[in-house]
PDB file of N, CA and C in Angstrom:
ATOM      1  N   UNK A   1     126.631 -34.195 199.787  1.00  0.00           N
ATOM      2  CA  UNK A   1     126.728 -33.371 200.977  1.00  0.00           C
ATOM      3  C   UNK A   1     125.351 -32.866 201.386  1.00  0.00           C
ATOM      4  N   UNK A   2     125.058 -32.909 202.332  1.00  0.00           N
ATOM      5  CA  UNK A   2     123.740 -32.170 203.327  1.00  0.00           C
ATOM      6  C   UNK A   2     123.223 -30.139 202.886  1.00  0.00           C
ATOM      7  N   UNK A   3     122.456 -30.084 203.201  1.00  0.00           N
ATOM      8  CA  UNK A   3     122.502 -28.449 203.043  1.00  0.00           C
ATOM      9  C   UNK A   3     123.361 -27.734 204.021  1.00  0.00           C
ATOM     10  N   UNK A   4     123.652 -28.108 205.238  1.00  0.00           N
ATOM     11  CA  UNK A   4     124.299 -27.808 206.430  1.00  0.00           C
ATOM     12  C   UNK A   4     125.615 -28.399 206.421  1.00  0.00           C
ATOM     13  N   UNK A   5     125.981 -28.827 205.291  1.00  0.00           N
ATOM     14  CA  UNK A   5     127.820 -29.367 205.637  1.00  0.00           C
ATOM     15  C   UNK A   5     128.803 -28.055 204.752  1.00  0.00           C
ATOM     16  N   UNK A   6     129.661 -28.361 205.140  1.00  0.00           N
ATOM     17  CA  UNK A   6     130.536 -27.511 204.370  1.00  0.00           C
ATOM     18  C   UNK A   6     131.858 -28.377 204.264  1.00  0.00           C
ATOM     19  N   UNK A   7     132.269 -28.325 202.926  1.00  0.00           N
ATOM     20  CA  UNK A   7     133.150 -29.075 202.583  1.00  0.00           C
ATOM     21  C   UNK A   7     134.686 -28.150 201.893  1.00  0.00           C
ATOM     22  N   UNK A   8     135.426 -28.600 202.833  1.00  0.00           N
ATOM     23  CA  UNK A   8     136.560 -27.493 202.797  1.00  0.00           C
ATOM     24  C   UNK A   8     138.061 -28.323 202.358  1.00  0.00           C
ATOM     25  N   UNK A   9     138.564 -27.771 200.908  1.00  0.00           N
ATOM     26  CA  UNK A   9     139.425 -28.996 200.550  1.00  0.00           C
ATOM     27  C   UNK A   9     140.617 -27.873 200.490  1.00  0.00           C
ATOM     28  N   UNK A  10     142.172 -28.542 201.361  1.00  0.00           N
ATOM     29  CA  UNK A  10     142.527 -27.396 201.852  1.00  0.00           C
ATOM     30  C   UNK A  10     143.806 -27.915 200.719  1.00  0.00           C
ATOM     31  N   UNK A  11     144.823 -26.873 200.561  1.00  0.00           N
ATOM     32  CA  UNK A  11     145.962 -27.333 199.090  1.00  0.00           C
ATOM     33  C   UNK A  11     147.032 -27.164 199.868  1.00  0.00           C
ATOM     34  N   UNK A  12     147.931 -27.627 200.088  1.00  0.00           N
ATOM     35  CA  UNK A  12     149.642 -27.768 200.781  1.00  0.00           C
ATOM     36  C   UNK A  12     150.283 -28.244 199.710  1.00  0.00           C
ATOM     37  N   UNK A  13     152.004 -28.090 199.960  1.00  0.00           N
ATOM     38  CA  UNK A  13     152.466 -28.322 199.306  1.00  0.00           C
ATOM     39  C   UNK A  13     153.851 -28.392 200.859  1.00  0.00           C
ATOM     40  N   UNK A  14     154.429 -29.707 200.867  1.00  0.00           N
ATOM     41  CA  UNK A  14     154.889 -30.124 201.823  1.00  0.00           C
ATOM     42  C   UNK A  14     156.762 -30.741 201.362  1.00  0.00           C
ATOM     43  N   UNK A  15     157.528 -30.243 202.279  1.00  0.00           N
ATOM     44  CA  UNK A  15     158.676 -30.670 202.033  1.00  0.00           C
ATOM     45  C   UNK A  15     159.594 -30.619 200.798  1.00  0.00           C
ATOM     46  N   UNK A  16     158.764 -28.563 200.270  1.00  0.00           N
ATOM     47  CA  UNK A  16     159.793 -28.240 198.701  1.00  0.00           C
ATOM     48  C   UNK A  16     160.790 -27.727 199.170  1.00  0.00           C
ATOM     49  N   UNK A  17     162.085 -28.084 198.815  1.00  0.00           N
ATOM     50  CA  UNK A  17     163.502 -27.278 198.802  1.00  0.00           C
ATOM     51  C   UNK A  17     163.438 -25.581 198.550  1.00  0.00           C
ATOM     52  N   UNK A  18     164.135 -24.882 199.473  1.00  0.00           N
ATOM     53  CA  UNK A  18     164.467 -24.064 199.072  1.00  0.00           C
ATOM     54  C   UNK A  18     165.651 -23.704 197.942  1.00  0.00           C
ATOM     55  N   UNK A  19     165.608 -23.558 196.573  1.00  0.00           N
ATOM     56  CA  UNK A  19     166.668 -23.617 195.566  1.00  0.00           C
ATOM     57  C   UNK A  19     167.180 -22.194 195.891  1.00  0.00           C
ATOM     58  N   UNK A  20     166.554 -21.109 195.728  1.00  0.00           N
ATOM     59  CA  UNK A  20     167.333 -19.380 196.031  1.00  0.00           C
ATOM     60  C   UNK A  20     166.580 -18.834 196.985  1.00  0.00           C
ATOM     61  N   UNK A  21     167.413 -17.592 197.556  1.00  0.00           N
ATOM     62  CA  UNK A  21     167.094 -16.987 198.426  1.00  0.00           C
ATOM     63  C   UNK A  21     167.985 -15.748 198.497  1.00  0.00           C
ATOM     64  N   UNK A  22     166.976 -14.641 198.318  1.00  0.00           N
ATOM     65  CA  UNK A  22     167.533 -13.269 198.590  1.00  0.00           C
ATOM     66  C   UNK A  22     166.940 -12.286 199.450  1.00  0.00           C
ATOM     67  N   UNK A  23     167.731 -11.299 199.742  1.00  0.00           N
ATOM     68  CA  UNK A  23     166.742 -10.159 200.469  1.00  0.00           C
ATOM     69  C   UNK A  23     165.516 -10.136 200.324  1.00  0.00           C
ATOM     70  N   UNK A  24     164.726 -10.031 198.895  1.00  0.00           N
ATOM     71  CA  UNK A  24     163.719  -9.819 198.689  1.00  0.00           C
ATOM     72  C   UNK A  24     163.127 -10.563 198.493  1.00  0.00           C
ATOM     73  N   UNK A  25     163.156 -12.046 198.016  1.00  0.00           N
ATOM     74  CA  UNK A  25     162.397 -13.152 197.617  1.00  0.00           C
ATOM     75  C   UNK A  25     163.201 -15.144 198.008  1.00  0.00           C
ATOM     76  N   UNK A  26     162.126 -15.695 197.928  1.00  0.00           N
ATOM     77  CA  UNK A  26     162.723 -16.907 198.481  1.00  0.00           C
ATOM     78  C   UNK A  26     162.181 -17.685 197.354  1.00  0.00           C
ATOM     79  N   UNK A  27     163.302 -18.527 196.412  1.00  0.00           N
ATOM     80  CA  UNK A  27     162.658 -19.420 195.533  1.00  0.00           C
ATOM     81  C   UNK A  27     162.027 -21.105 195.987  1.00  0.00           C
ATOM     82  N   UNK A  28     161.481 -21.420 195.552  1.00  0.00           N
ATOM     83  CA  UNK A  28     160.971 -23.278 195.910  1.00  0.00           C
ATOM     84  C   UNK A  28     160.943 -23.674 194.750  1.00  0.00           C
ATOM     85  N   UNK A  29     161.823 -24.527 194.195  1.00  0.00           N
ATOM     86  CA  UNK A  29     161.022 -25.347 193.217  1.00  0.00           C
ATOM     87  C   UNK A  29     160.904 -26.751 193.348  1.00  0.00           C
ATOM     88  N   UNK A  30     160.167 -27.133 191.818  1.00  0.00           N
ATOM     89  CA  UNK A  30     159.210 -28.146 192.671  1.00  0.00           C
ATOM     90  C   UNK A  30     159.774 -29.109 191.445  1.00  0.00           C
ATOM     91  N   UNK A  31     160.049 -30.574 192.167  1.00  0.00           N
ATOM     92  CA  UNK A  31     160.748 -31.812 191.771  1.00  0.00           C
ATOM     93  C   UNK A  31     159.356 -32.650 191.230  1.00  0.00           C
ATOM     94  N   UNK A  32     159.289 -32.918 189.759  1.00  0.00           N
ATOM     95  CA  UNK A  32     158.144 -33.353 189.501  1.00  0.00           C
ATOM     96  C   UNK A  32     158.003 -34.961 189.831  1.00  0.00           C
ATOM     97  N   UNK A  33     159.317 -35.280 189.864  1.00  0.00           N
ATOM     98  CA  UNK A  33     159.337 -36.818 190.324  1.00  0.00           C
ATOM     99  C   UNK A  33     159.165 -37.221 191.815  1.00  0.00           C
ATOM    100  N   UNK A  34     159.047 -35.759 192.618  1.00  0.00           N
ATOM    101  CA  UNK A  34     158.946 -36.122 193.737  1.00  0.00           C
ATOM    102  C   UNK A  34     157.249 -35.786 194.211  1.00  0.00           C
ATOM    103  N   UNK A  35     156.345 -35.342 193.168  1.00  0.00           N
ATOM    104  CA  UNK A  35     154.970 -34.930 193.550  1.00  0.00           C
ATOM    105  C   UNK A  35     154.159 -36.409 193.742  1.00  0.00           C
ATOM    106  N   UNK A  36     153.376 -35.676 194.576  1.00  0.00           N
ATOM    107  CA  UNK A  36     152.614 -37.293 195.649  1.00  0.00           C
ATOM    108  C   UNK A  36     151.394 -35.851 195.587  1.00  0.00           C
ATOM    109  N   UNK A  37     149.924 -36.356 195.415  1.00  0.00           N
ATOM    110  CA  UNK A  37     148.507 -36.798 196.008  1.00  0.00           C
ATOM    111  C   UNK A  37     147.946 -37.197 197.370  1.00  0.00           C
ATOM    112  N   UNK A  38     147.620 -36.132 198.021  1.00  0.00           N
ATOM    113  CA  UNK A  38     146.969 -36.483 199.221  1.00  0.00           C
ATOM    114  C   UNK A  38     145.552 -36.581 198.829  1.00  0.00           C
ATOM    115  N   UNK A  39     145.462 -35.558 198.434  1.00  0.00           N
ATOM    116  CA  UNK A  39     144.003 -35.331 197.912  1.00  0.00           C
ATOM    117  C   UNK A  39     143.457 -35.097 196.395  1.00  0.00           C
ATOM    118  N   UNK A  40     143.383 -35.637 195.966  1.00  0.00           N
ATOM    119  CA  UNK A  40     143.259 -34.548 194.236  1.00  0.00           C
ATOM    120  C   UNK A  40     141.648 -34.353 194.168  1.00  0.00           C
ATOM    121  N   UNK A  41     141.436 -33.299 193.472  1.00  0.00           N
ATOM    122  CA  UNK A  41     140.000 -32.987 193.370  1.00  0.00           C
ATOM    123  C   UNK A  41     139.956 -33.090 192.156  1.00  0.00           C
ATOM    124  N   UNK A  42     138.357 -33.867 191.863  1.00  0.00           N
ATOM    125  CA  UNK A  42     138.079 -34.089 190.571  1.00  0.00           C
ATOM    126  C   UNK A  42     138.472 -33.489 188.891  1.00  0.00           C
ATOM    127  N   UNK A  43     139.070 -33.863 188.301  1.00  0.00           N
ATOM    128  CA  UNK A  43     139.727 -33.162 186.932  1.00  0.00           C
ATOM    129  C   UNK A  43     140.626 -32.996 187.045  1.00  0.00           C
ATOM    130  N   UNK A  44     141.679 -32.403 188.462  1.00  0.00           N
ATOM    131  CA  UNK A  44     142.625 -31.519 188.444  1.00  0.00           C
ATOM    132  C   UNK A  44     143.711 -32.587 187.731  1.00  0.00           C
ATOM    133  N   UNK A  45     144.666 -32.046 186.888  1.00  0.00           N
ATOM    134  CA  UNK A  45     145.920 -33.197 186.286  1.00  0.00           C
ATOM    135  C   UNK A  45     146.807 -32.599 186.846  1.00  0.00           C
ATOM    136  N   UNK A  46     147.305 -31.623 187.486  1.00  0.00           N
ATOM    137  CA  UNK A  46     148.565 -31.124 187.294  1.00  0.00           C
ATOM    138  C   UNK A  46     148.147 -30.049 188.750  1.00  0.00           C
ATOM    139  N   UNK A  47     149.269 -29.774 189.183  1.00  0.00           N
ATOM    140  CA  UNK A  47     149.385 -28.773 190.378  1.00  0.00           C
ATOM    141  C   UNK A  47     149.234 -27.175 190.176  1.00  0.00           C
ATOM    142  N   UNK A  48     149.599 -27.450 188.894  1.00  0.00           N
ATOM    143  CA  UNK A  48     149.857 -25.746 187.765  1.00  0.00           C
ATOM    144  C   UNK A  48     148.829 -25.132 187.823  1.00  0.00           C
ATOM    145  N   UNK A  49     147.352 -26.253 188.318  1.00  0.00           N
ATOM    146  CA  UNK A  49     146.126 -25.879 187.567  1.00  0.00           C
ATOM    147  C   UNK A  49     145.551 -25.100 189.564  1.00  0.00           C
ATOM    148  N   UNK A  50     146.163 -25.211 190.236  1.00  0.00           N
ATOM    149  CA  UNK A  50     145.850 -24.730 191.584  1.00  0.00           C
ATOM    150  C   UNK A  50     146.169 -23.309 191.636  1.00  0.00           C
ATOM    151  N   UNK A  51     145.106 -21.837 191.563  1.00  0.00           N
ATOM    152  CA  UNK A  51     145.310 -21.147 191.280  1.00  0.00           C
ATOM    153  C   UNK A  51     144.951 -19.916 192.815  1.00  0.00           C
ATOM    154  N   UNK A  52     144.984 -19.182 193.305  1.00  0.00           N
ATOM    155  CA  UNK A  52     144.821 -18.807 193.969  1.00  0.00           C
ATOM    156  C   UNK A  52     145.535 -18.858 195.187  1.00  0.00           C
ATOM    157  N   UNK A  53     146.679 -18.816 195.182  1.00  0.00           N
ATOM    158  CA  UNK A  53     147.188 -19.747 196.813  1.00  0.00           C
ATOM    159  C   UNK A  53     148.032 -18.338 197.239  1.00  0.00           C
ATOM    160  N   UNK A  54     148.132 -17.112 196.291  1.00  0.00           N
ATOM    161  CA  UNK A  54     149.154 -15.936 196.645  1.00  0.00           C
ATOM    162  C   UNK A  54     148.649 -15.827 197.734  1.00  0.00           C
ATOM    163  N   UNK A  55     149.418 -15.200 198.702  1.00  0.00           N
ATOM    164  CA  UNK A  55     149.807 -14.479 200.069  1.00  0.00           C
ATOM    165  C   UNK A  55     149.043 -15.218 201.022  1.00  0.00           C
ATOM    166  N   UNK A  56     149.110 -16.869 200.708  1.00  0.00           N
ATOM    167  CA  UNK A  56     149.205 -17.721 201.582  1.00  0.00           C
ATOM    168  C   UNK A  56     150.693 -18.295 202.477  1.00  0.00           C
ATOM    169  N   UNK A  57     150.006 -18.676 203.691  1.00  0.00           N
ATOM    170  CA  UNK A  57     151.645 -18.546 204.629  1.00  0.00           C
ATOM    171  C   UNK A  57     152.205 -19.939 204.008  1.00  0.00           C
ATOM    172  N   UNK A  58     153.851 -19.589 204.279  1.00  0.00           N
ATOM    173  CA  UNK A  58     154.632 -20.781 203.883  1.00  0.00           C
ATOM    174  C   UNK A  58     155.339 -20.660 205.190  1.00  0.00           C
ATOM    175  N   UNK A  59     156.082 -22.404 205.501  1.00  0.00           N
ATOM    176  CA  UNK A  59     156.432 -22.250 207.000  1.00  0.00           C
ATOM    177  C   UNK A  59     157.904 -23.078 206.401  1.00  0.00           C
ATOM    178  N   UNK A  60     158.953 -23.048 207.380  1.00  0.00           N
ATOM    179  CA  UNK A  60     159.966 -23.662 207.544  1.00  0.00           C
ATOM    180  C   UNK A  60     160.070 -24.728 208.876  1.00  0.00           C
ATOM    181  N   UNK A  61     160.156 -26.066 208.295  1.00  0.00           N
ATOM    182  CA  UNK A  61     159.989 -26.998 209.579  1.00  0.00           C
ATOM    183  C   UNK A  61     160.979 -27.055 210.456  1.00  0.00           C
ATOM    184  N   UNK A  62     160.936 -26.705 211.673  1.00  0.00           N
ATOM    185  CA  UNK A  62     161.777 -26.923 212.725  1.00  0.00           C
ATOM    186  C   UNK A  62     162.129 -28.115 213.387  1.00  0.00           C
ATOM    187  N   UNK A  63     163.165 -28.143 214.167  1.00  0.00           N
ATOM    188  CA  UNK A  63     163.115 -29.666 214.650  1.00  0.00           C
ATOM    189  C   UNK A  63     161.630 -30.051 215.825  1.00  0.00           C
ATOM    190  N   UNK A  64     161.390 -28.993 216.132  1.00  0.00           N
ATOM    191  CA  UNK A  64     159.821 -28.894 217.276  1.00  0.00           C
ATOM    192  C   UNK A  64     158.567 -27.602 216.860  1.00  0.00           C
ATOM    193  N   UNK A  65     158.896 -27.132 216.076  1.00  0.00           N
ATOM    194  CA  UNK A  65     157.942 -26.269 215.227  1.00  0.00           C
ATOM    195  C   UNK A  65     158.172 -25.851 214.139  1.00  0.00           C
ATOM    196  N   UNK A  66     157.094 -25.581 213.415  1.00  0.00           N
ATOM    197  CA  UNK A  66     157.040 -24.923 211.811  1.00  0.00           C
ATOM    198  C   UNK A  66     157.325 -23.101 212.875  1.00  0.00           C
ATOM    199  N   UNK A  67     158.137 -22.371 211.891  1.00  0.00           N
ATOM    200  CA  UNK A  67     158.611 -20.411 211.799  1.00  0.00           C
ATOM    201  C   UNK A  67     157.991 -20.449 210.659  1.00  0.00           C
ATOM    202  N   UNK A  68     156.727 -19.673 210.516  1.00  0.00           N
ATOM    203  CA  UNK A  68     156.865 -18.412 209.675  1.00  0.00           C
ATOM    204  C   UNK A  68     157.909 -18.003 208.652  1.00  0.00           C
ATOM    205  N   UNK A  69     158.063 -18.388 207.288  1.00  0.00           N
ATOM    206  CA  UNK A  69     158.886 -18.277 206.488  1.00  0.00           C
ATOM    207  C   UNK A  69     158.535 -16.788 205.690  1.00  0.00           C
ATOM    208  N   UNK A  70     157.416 -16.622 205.276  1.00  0.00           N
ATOM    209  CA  UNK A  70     157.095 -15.705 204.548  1.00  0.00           C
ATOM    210  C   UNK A  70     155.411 -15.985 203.879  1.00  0.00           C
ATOM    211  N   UNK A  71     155.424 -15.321 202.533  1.00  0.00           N
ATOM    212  CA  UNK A  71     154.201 -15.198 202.046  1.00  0.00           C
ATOM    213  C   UNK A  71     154.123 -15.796 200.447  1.00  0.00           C
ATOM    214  N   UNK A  72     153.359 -16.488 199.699  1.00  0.00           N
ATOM    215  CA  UNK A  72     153.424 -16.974 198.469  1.00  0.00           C
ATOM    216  C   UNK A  72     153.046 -16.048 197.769  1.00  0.00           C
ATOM    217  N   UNK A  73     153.977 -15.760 196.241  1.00  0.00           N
ATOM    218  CA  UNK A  73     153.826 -14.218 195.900  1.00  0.00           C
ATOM    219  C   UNK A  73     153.651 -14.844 194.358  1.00  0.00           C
ATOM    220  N   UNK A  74     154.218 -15.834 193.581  1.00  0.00           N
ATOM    221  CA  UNK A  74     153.725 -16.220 192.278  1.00  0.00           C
ATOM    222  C   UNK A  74     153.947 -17.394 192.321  1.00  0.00           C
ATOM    223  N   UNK A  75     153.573 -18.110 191.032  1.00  0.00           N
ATOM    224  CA  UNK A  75     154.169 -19.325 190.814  1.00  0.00           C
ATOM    225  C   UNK A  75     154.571 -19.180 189.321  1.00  0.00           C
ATOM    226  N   UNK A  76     156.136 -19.655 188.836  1.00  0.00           N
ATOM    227  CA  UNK A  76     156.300 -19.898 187.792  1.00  0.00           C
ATOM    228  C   UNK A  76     156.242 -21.048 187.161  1.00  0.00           C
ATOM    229  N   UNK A  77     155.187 -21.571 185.951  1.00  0.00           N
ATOM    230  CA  UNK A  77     154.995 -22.751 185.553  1.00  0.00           C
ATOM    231  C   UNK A  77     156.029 -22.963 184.667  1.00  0.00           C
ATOM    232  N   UNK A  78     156.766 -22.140 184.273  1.00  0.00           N
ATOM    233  CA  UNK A  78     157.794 -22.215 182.878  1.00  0.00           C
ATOM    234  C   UNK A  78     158.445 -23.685 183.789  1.00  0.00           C
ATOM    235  N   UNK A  79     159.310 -22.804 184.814  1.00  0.00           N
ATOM    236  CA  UNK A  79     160.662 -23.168 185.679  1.00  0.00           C
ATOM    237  C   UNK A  79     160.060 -24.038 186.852  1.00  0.00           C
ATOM    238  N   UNK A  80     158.458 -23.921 186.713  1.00  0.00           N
ATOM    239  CA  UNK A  80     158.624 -24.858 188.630  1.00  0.00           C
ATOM    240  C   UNK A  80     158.507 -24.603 189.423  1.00  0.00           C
ATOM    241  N   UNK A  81     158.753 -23.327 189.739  1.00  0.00           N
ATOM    242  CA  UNK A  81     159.371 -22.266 190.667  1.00  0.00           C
ATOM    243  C   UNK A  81     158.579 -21.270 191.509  1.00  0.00           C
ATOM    244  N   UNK A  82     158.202 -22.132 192.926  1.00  0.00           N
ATOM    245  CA  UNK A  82     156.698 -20.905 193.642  1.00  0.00           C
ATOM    246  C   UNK A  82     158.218 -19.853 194.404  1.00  0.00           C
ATOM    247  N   UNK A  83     157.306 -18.860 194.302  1.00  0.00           N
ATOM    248  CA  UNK A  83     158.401 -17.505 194.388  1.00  0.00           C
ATOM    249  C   UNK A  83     157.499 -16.997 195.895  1.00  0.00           C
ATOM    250  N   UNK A  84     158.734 -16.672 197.283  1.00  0.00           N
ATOM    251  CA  UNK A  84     157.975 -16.241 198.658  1.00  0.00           C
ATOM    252  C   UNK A  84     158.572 -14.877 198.529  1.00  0.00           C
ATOM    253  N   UNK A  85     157.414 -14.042 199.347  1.00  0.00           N
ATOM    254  CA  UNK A  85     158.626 -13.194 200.028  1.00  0.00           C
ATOM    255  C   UNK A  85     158.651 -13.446 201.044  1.00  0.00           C
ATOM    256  N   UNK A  86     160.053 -13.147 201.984  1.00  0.00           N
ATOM    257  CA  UNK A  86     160.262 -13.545 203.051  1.00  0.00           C
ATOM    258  C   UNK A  86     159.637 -12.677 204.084  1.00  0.00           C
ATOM    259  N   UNK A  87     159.340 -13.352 205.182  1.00  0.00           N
ATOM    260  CA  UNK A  87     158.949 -12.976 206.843  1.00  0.00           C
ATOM    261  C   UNK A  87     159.529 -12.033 206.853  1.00  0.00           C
ATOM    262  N   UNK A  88     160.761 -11.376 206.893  1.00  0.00           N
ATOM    263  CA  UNK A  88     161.279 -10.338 207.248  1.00  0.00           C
ATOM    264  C   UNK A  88     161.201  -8.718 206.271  1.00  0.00           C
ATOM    265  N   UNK A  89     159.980  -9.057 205.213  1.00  0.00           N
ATOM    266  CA  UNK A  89     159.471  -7.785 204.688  1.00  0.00           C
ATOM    267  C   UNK A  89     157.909  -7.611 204.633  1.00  0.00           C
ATOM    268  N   UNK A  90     157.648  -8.026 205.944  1.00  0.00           N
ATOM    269  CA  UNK A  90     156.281  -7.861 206.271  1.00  0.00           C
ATOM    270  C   UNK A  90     155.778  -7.168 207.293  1.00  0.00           C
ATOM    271  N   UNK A  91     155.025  -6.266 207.022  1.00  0.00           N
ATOM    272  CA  UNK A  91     155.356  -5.397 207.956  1.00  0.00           C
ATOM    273  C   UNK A  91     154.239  -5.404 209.411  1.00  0.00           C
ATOM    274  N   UNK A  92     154.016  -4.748 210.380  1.00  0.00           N
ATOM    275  CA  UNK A  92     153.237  -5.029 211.458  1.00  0.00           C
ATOM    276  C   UNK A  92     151.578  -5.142 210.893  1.00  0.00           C
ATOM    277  N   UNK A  93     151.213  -4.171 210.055  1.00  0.00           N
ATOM    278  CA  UNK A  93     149.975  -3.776 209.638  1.00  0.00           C
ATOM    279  C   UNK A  93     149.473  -4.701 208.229  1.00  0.00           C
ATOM    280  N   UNK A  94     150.873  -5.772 207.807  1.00  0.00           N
ATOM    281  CA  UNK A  94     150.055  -6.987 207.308  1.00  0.00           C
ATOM    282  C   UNK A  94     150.682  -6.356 205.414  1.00  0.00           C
ATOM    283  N   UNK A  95     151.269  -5.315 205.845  1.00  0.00           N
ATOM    284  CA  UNK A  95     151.306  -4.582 203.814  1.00  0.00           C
ATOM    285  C   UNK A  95     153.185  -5.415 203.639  1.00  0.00           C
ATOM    286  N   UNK A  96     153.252  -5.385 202.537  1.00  0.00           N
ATOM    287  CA  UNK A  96     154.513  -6.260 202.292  1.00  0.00           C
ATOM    288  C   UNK A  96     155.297  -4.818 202.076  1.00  0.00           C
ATOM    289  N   UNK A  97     156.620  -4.747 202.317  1.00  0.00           N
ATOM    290  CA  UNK A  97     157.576  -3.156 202.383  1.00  0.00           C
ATOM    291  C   UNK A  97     157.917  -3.570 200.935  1.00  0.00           C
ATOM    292  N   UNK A  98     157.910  -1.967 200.289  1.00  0.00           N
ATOM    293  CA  UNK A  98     158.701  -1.962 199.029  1.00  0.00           C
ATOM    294  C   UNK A  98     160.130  -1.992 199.222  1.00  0.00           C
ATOM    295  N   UNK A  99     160.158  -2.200 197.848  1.00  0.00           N
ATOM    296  CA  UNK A  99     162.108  -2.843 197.343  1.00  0.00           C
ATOM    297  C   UNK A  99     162.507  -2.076 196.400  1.00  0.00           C
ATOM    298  N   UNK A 100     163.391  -1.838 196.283  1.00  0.00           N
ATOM    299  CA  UNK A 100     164.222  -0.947 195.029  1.00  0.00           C
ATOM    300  C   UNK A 100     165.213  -2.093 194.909  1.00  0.00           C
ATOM    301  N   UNK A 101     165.199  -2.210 193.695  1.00  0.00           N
ATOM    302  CA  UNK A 101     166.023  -2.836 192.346  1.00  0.00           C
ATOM    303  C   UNK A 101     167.601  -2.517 192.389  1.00  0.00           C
TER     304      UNK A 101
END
């Protein structure tokens, strides 16, 4: 790369099922027989190893647009399982609303 380029390698994760869904959280998990490579960056073996992606947007595909689903809040490597909260506990000023149990 040049001193003047910038090289920007962006991480998606495209067409995971929604398995649960509650008031407070939206589950995805992820079908290992169904993982495909667009891009892999050097070393990486595994998706597990992609760290940083919380309170990045997740969208729901429409038949003519992606909605705003919510926000990426963990990932569980045990189960598979990236955990959202949903669009509808977010509030105008960008803070996620608390929940009682």
């Amino acid at each position: 790369m040049a001193w003047d380029t910038i090289d920007f390698a962006a991480y998606s994760i495209g067409g995971t099922p929604v398995s649960t869904v509650s008031e407070t959280q939206i589950g995805c998990r992820f079908e290992r027989e169904r993982w495909e490579w667009g891009y892999k960056m050097a070393d990486l073996l595994d998706p597990r190893e992609l760290a940083g992606m919380s309170g990045g947007p997740a969208f729901i595909l429409r038949p003519l647009y992606f909605e705003f689903a919510g926000i990426v809040r963990e990932f569980s490597p045990t189960f598979d399982i990236m955990f959202l909260r949903p669009a509808s506990m977010i509030e105008q000023d960008g803070s996620v609303r608390a929940f009682e149990w």
